[in-house]
N, C-alpha and C. Protein backbone atom coordinates (compact mmCIF):
# COMPACT_ATOMS: atom_id res chain seq x y z
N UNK A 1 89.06 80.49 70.60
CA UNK A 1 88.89 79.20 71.23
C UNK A 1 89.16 79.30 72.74
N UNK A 2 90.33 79.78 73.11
CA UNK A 2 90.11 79.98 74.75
C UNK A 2 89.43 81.06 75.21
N UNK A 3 88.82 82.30 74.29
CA UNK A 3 87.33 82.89 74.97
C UNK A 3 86.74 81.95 75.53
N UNK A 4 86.25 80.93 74.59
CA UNK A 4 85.14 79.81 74.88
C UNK A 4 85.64 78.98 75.90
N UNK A 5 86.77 78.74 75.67
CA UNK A 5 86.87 78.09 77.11
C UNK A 5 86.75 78.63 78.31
N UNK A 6 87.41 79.79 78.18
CA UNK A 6 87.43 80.53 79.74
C UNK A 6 85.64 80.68 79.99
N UNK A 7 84.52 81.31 78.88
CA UNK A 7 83.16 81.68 79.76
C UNK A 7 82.50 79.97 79.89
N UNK A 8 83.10 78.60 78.91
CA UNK A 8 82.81 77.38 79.24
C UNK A 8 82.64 77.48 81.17
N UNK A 9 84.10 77.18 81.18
CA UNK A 9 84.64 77.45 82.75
C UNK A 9 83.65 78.30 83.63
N UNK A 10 83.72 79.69 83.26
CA UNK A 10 82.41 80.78 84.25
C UNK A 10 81.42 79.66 84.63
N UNK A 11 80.87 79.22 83.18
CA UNK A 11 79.35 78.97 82.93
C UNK A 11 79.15 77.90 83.77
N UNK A 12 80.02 76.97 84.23
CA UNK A 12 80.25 75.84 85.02
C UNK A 12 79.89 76.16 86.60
N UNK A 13 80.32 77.37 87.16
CA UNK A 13 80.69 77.56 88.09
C UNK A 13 79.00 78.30 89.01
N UNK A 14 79.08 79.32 87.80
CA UNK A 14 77.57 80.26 87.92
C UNK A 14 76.39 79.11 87.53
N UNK A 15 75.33 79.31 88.20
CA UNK A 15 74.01 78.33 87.54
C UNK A 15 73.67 78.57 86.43
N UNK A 16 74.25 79.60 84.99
CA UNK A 16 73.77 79.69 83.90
C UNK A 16 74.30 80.53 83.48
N UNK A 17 74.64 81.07 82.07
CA UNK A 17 75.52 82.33 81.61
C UNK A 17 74.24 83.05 81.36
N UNK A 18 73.01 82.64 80.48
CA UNK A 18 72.14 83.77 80.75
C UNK A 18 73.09 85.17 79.51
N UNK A 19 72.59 86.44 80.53
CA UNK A 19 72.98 88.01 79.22
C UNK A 19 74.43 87.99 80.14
N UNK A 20 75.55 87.15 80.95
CA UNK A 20 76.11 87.68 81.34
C UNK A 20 76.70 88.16 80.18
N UNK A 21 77.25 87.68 79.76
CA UNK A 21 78.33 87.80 78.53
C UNK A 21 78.68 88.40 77.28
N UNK A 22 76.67 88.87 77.40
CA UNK A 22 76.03 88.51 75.59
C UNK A 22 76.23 90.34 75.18
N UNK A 23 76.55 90.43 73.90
CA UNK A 23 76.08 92.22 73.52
C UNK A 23 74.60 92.27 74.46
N UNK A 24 74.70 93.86 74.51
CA UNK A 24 73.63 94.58 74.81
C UNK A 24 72.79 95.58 73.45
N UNK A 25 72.02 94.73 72.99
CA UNK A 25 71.89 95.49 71.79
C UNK A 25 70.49 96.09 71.36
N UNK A 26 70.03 96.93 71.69
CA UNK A 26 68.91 97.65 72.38
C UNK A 26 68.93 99.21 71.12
N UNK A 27 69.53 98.93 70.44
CA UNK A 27 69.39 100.22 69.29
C UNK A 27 68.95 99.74 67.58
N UNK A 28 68.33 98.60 67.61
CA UNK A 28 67.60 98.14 66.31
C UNK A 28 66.56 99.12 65.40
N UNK A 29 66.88 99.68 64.28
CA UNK A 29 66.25 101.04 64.13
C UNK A 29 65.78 100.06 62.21
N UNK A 30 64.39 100.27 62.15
CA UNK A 30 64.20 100.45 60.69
C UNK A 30 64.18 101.20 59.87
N UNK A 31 64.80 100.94 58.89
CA UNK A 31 65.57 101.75 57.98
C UNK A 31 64.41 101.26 56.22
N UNK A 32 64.66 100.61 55.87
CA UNK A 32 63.65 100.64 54.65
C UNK A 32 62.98 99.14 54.30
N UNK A 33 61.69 99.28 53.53
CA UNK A 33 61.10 97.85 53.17
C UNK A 33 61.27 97.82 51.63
N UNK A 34 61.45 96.55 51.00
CA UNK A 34 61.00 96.68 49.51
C UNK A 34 60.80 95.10 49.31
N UNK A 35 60.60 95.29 47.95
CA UNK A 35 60.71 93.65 47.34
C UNK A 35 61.23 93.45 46.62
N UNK A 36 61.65 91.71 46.88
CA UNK A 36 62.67 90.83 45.86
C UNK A 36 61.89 90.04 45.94
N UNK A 37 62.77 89.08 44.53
CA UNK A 37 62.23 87.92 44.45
C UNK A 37 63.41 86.66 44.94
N UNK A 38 63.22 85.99 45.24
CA UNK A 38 63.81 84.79 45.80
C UNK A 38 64.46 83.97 44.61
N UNK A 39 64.49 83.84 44.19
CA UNK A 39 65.17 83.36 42.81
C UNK A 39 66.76 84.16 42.22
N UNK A 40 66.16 85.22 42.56
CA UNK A 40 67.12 86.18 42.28
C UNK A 40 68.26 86.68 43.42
N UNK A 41 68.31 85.78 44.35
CA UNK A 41 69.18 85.79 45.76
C UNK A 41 69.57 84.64 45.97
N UNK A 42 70.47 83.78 45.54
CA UNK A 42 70.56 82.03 46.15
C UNK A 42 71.42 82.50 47.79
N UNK A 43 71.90 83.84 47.53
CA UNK A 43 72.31 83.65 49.47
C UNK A 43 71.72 83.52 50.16
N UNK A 44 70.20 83.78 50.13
CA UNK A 44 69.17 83.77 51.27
C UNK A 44 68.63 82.76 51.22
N UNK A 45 68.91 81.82 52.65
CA UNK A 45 68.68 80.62 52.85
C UNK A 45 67.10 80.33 52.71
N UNK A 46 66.99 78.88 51.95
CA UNK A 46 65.76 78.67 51.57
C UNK A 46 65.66 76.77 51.85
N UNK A 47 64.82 76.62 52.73
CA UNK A 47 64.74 74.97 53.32
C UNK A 47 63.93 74.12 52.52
N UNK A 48 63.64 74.45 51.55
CA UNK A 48 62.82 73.74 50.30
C UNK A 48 63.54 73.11 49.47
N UNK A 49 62.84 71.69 48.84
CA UNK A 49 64.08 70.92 48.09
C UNK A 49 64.58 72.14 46.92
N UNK A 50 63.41 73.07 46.85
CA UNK A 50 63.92 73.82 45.07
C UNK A 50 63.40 75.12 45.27
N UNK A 51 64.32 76.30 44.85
CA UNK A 51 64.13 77.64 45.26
C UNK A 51 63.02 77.97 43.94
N UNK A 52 62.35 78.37 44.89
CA UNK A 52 60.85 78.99 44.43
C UNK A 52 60.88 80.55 43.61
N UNK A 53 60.09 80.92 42.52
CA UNK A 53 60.13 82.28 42.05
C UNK A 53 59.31 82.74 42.81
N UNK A 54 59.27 83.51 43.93
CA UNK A 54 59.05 83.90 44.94
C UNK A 54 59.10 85.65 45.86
N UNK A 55 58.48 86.57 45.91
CA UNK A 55 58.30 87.44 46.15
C UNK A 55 58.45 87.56 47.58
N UNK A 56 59.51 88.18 48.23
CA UNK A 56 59.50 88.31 49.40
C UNK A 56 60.08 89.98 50.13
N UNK A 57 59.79 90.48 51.17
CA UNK A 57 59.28 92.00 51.61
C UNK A 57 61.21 91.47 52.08
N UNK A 58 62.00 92.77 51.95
CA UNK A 58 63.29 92.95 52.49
C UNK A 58 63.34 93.97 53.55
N UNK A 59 63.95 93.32 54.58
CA UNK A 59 63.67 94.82 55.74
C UNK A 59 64.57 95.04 56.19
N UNK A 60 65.27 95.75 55.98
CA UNK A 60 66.87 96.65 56.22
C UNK A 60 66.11 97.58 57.51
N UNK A 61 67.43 96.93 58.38
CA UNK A 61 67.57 97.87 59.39
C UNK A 61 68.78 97.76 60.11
N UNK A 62 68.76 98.82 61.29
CA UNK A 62 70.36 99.18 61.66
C UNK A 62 70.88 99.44 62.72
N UNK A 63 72.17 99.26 63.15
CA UNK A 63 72.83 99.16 64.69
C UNK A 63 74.06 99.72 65.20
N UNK A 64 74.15 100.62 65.81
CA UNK A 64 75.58 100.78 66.09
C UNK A 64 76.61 99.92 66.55
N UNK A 65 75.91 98.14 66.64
CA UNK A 65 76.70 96.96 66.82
C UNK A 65 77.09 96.28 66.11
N UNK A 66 77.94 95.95 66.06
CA UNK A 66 78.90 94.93 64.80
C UNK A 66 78.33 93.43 65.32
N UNK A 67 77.03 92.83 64.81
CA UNK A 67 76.51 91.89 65.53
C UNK A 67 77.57 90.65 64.54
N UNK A 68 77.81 91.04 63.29
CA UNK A 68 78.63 89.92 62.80
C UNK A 68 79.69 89.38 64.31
N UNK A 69 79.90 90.64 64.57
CA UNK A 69 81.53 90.70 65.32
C UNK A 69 81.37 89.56 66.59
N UNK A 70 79.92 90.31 67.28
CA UNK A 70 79.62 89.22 68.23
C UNK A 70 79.47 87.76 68.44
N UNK A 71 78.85 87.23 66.94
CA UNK A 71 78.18 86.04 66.89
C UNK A 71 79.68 85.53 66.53
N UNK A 72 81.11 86.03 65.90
CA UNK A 72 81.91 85.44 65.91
C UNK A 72 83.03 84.78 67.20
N UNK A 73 82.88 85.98 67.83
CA UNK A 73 83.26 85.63 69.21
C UNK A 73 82.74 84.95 70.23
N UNK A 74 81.85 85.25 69.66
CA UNK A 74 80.64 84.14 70.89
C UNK A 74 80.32 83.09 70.26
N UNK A 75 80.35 82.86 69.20
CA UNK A 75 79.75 81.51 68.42
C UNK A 75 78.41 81.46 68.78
N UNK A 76 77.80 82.54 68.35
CA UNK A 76 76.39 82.57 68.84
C UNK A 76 75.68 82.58 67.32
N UNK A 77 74.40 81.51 67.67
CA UNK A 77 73.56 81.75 66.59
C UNK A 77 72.35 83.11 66.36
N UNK A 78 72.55 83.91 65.22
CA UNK A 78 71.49 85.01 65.12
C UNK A 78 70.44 84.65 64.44
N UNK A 79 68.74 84.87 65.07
CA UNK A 79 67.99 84.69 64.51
C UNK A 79 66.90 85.63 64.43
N UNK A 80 66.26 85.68 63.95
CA UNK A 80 64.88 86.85 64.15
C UNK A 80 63.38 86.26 64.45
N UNK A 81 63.13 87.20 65.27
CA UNK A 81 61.33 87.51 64.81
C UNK A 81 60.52 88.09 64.64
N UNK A 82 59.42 87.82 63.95
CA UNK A 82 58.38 88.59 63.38
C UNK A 82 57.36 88.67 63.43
N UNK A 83 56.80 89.73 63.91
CA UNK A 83 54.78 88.95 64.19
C UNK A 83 54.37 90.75 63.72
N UNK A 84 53.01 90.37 64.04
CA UNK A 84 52.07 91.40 63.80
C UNK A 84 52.31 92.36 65.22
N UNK A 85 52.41 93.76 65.29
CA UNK A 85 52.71 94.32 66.51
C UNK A 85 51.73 94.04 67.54
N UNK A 86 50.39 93.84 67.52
CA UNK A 86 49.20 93.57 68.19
C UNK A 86 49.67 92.23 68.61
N UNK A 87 50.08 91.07 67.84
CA UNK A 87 50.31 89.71 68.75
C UNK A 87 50.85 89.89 69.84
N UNK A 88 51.92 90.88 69.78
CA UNK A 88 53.57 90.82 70.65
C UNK A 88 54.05 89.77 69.91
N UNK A 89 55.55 90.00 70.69
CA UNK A 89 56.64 89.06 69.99
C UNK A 89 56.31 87.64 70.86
N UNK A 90 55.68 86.98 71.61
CA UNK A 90 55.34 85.79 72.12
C UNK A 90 54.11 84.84 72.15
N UNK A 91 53.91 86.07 71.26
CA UNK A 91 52.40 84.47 70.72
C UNK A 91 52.57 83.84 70.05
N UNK A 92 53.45 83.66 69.18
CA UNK A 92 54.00 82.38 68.32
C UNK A 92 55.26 82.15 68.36
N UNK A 93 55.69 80.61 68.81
CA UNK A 93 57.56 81.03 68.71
C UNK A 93 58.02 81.19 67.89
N UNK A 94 58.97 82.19 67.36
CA UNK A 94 59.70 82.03 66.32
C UNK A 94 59.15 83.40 65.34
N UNK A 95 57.72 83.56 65.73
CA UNK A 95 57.30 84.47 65.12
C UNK A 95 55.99 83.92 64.17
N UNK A 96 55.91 84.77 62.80
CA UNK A 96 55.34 84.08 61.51
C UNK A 96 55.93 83.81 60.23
N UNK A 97 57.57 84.25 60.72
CA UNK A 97 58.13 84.14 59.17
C UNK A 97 58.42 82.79 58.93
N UNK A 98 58.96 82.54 58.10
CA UNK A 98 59.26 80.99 57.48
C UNK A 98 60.79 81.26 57.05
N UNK A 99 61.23 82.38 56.70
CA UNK A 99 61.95 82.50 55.83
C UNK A 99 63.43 82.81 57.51
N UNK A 100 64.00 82.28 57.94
CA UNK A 100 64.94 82.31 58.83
C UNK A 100 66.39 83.20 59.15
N UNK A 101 66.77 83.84 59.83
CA UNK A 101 68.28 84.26 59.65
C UNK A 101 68.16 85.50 59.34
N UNK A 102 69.54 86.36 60.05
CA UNK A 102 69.95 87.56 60.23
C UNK A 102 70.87 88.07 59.17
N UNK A 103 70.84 88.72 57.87
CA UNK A 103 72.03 88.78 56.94
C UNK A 103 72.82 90.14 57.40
N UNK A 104 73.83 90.12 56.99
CA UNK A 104 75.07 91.56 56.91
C UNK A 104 74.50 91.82 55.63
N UNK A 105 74.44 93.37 56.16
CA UNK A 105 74.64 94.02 54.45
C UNK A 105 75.96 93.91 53.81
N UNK A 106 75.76 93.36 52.48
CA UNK A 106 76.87 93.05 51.69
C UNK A 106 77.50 91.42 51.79
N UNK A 107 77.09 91.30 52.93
CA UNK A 107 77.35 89.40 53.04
C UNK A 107 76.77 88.39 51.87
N UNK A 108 77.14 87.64 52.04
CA UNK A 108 76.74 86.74 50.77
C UNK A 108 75.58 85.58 51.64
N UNK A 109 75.31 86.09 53.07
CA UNK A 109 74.59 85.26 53.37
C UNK A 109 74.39 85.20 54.81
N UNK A 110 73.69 84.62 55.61
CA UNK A 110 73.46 84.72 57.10
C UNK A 110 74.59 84.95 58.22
N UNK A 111 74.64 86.30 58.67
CA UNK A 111 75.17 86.87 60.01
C UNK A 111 76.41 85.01 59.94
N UNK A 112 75.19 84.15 60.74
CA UNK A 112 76.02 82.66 61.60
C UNK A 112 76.71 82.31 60.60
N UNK A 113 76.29 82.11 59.28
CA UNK A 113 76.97 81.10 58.34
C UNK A 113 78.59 82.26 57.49
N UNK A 114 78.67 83.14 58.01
CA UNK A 114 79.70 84.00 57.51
C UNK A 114 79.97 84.52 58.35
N UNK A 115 80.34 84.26 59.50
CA UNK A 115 81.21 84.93 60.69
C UNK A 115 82.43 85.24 60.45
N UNK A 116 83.35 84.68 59.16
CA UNK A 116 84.35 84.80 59.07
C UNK A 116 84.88 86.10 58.07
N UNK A 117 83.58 86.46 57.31
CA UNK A 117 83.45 88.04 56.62
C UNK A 117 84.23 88.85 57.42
N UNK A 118 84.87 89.78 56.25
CA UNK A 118 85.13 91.31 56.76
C UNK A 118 83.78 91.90 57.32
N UNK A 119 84.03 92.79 58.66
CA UNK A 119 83.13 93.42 59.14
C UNK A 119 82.86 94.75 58.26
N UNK A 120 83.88 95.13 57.61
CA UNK A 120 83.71 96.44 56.97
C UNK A 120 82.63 96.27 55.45
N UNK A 121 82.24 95.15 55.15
CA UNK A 121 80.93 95.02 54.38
C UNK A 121 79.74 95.02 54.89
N UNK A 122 79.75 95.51 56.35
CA UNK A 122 78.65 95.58 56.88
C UNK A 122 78.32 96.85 57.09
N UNK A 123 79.03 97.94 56.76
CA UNK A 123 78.54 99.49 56.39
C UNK A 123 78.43 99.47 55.16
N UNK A 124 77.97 99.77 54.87
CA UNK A 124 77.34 100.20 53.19
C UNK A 124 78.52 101.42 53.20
N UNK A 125 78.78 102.23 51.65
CA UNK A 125 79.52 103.49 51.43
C UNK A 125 78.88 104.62 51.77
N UNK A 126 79.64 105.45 52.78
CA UNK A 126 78.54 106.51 53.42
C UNK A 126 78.29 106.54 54.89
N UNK A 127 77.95 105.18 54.91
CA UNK A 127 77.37 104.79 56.37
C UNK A 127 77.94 104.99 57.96
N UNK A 128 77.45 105.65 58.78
CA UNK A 128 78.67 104.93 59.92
C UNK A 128 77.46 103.83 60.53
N UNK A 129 76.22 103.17 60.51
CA UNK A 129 76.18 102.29 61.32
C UNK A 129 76.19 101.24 60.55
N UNK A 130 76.00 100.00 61.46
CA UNK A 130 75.98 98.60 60.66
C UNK A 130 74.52 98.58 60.05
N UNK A 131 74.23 97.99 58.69
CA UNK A 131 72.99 97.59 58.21
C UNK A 131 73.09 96.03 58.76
N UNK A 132 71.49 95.36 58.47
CA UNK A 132 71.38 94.14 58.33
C UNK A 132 69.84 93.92 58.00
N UNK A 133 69.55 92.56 57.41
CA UNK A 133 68.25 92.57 56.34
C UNK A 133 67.74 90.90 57.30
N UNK A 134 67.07 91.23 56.88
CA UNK A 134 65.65 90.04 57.36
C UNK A 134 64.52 90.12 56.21
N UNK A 135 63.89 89.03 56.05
CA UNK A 135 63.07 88.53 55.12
C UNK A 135 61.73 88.04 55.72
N UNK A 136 61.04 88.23 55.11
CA UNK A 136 59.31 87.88 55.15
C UNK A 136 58.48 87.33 53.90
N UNK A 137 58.00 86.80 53.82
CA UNK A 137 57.04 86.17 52.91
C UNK A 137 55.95 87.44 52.69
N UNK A 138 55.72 87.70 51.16
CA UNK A 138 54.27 88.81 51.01
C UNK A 138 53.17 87.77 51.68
N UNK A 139 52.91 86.70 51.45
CA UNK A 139 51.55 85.83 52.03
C UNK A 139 51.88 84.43 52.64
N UNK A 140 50.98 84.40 53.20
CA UNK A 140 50.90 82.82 53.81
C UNK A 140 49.95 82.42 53.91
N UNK A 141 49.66 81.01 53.65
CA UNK A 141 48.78 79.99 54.14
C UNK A 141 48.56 79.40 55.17
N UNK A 142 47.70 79.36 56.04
CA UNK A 142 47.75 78.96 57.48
C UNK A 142 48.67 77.38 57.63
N UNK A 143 49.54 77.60 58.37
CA UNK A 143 50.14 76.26 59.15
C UNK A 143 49.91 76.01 60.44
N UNK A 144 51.10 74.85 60.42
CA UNK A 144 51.41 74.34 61.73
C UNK A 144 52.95 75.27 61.82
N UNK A 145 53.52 75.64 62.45
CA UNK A 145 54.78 75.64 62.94
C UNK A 145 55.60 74.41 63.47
N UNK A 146 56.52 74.41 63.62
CA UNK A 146 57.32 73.24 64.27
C UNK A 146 57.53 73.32 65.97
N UNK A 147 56.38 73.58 66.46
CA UNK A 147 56.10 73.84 67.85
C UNK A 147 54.79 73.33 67.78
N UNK A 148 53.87 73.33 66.42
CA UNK A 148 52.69 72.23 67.00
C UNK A 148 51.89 73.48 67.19
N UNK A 149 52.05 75.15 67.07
CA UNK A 149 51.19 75.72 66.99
C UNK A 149 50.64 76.53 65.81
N UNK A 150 49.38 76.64 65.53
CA UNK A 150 48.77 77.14 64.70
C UNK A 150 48.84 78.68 63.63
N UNK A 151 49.59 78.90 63.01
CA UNK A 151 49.84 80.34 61.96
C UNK A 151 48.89 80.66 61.30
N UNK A 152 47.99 81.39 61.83
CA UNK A 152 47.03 82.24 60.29
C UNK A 152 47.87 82.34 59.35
N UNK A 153 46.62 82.58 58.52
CA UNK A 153 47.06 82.85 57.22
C UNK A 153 47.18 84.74 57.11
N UNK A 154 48.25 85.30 56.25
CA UNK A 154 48.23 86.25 56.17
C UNK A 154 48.79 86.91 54.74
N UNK A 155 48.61 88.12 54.14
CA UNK A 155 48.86 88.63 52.94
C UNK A 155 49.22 89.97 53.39
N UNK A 156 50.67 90.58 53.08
CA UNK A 156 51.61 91.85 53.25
C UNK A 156 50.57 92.79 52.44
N UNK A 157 49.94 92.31 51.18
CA UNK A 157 49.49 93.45 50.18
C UNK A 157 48.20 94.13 51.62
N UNK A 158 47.63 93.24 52.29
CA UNK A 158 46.62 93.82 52.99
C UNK A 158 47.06 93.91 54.21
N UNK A 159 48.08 94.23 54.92
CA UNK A 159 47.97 94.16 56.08
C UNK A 159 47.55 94.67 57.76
N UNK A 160 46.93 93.55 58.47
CA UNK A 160 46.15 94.52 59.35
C UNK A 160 46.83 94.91 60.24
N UNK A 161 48.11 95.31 60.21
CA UNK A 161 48.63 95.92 61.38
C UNK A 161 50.37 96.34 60.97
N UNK A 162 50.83 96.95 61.28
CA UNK A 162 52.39 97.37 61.39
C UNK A 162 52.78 95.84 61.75
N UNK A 163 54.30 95.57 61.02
CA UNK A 163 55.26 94.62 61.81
C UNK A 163 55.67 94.76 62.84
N UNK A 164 56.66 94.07 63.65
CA UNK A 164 57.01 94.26 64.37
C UNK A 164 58.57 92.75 64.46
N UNK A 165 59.56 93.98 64.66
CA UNK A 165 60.73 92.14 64.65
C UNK A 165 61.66 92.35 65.37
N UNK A 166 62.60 92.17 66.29
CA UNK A 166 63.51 91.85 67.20
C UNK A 166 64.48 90.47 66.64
N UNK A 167 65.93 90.22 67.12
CA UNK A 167 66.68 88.85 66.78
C UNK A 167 66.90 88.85 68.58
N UNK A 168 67.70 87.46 68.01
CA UNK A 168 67.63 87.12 69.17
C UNK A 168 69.24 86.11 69.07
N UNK A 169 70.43 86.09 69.88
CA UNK A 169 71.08 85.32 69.47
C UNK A 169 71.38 84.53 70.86
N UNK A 170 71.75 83.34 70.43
CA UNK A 170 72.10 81.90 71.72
C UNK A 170 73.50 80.97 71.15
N UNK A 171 73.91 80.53 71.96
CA UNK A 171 75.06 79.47 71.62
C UNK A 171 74.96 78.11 72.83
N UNK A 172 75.80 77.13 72.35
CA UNK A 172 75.17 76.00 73.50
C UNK A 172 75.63 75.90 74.87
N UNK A 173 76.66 76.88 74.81
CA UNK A 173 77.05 77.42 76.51
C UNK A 173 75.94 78.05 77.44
N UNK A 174 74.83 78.61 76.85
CA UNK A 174 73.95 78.97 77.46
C UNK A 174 73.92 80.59 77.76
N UNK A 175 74.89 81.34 76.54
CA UNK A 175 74.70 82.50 76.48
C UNK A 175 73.97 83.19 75.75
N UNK A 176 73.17 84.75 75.75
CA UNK A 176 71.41 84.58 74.83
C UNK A 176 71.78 86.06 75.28
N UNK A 177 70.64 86.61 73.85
CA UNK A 177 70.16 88.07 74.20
C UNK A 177 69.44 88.24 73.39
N UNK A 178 68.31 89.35 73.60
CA UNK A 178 67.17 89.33 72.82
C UNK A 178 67.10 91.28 72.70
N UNK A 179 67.00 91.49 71.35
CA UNK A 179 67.04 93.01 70.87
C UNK A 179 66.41 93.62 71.49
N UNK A 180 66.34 94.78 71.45
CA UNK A 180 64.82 95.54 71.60
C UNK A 180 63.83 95.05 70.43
N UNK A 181 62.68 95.78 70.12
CA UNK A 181 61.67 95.68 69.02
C UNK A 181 61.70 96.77 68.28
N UNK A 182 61.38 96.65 67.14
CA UNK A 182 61.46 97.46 65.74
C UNK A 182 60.41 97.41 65.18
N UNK A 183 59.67 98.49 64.79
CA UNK A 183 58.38 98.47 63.78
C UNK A 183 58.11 98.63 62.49
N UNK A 184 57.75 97.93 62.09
CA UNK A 184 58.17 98.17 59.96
C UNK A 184 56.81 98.67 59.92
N UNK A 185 56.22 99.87 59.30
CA UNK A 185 55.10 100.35 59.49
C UNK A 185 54.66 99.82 58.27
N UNK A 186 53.10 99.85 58.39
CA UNK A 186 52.19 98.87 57.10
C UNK A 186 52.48 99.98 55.77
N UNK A 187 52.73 101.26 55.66
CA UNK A 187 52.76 101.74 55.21
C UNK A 187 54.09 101.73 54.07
N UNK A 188 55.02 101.56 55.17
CA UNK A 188 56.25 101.28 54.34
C UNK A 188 56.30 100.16 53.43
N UNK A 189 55.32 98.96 54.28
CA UNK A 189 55.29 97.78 53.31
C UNK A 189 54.57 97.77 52.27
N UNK A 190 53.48 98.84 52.28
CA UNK A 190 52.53 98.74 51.45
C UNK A 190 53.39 99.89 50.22
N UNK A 191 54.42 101.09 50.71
CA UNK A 191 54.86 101.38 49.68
C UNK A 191 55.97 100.73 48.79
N UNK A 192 56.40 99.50 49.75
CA UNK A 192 57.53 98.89 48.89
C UNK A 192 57.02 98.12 47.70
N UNK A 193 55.52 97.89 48.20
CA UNK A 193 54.97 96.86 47.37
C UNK A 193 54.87 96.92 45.71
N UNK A 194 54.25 98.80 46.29
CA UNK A 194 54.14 99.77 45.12
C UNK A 194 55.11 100.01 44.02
N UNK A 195 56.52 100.12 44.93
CA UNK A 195 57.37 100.24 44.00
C UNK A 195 57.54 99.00 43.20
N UNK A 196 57.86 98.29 44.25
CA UNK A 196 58.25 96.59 42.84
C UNK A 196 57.25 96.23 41.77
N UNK A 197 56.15 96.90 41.91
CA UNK A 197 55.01 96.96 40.77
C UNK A 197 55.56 97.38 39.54
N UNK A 198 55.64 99.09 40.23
CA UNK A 198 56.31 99.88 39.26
C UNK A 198 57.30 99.90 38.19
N UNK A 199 58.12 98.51 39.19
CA UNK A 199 59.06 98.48 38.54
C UNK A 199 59.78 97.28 37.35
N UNK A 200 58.61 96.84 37.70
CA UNK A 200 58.44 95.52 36.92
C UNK A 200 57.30 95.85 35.48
């Protein structure tokens, strides 16, 4: 609480906090794709009156930053995005996912909404870096976004291009930072796909 007060104070003084403050987190590495179903996860936040049986691509990847650690100290919200690597990350805000939020491996649920987790469930056994998972929809139906702009429609089983996803975290002091970019190759998605076939 007096962190926040003291960069409150900075932020007052300077025209904006901006990356003064924020991690530098520029080592986002993908690590593996597969599939779940949504039904079978109630931690992963879902904005629908009723959780759907639902197939969605899991994308584990990894950091030598304890981003839990950050967003607790900073009271910063973590979020992601996702587009096709050919869009870039700024042709749609927010991306194309629907599905929202940064999880800890081993968390019971979004990076923001469990800040108060042990950090040490965020190495897996084995591990020395931090994991963390993000979610995607296998398909979509063209929308609107909540920006009023337009989402093709798209399907993971076919896809025309590698992913591509970065987070991004902010708090209302006006402190922000945005990852590097990470590429989930079509290949990986197309073999995760394979497996959950298999395995079902």
């Amino acid at each position: 609480m007096l962190l926040r007060a003291f960069l409150i104070g900075l932020c007052s003084i300077f025209s904006g906090c901006g990356t003064l403050f924020t991690p530098n987190i520029d080592d986002l590495k993908f690590v593996s794709a597969s599939v779940i179903n949504l039904i079978d996860h109630p931690e992963i936040t879902w904005l629908g009156v009723k959780r759907p049986s639902l197939d969605v691509l899991e994308i584990i990847f990894e950091s030598q930053t304890n981003i839990l650690n950050a967003a607790r100290e900073l009271e910063l919200n973590i979020t992601e995005n996702i587009f096709f690597c050919k869009d870039g990350a700024n042709k749609y805000t927010g991306g194309i996912n629907q599905i929202g939020g940064v999880y800890g491996f081993g968390l019971k649920g979004e990076i923001t909404a469990y800040i108060n987790e042990s950090e040490n469930l965020l190495k897996p056994k084995g591990k020395s870096l931090y994991e963390y998972k993000i979610y995607v929809e296998l398909a979509k139906k063209s929308r609107l976004n909540p920006f009023g702009q337009s989402i093709p429609a798209f399907d993971l089983h076919h896809p025309p291009d590698d992913l591509c996803a970065k987070i991004h975290g902010g708090n209302m002091v006006g402190m922000y930072f945005n990852s590097n970019i990470f590429t989930i190759p079509k290949e990986a998605i197309l073999e995760g796909i394979r497996s959950s076939r298999s395995t079902n």
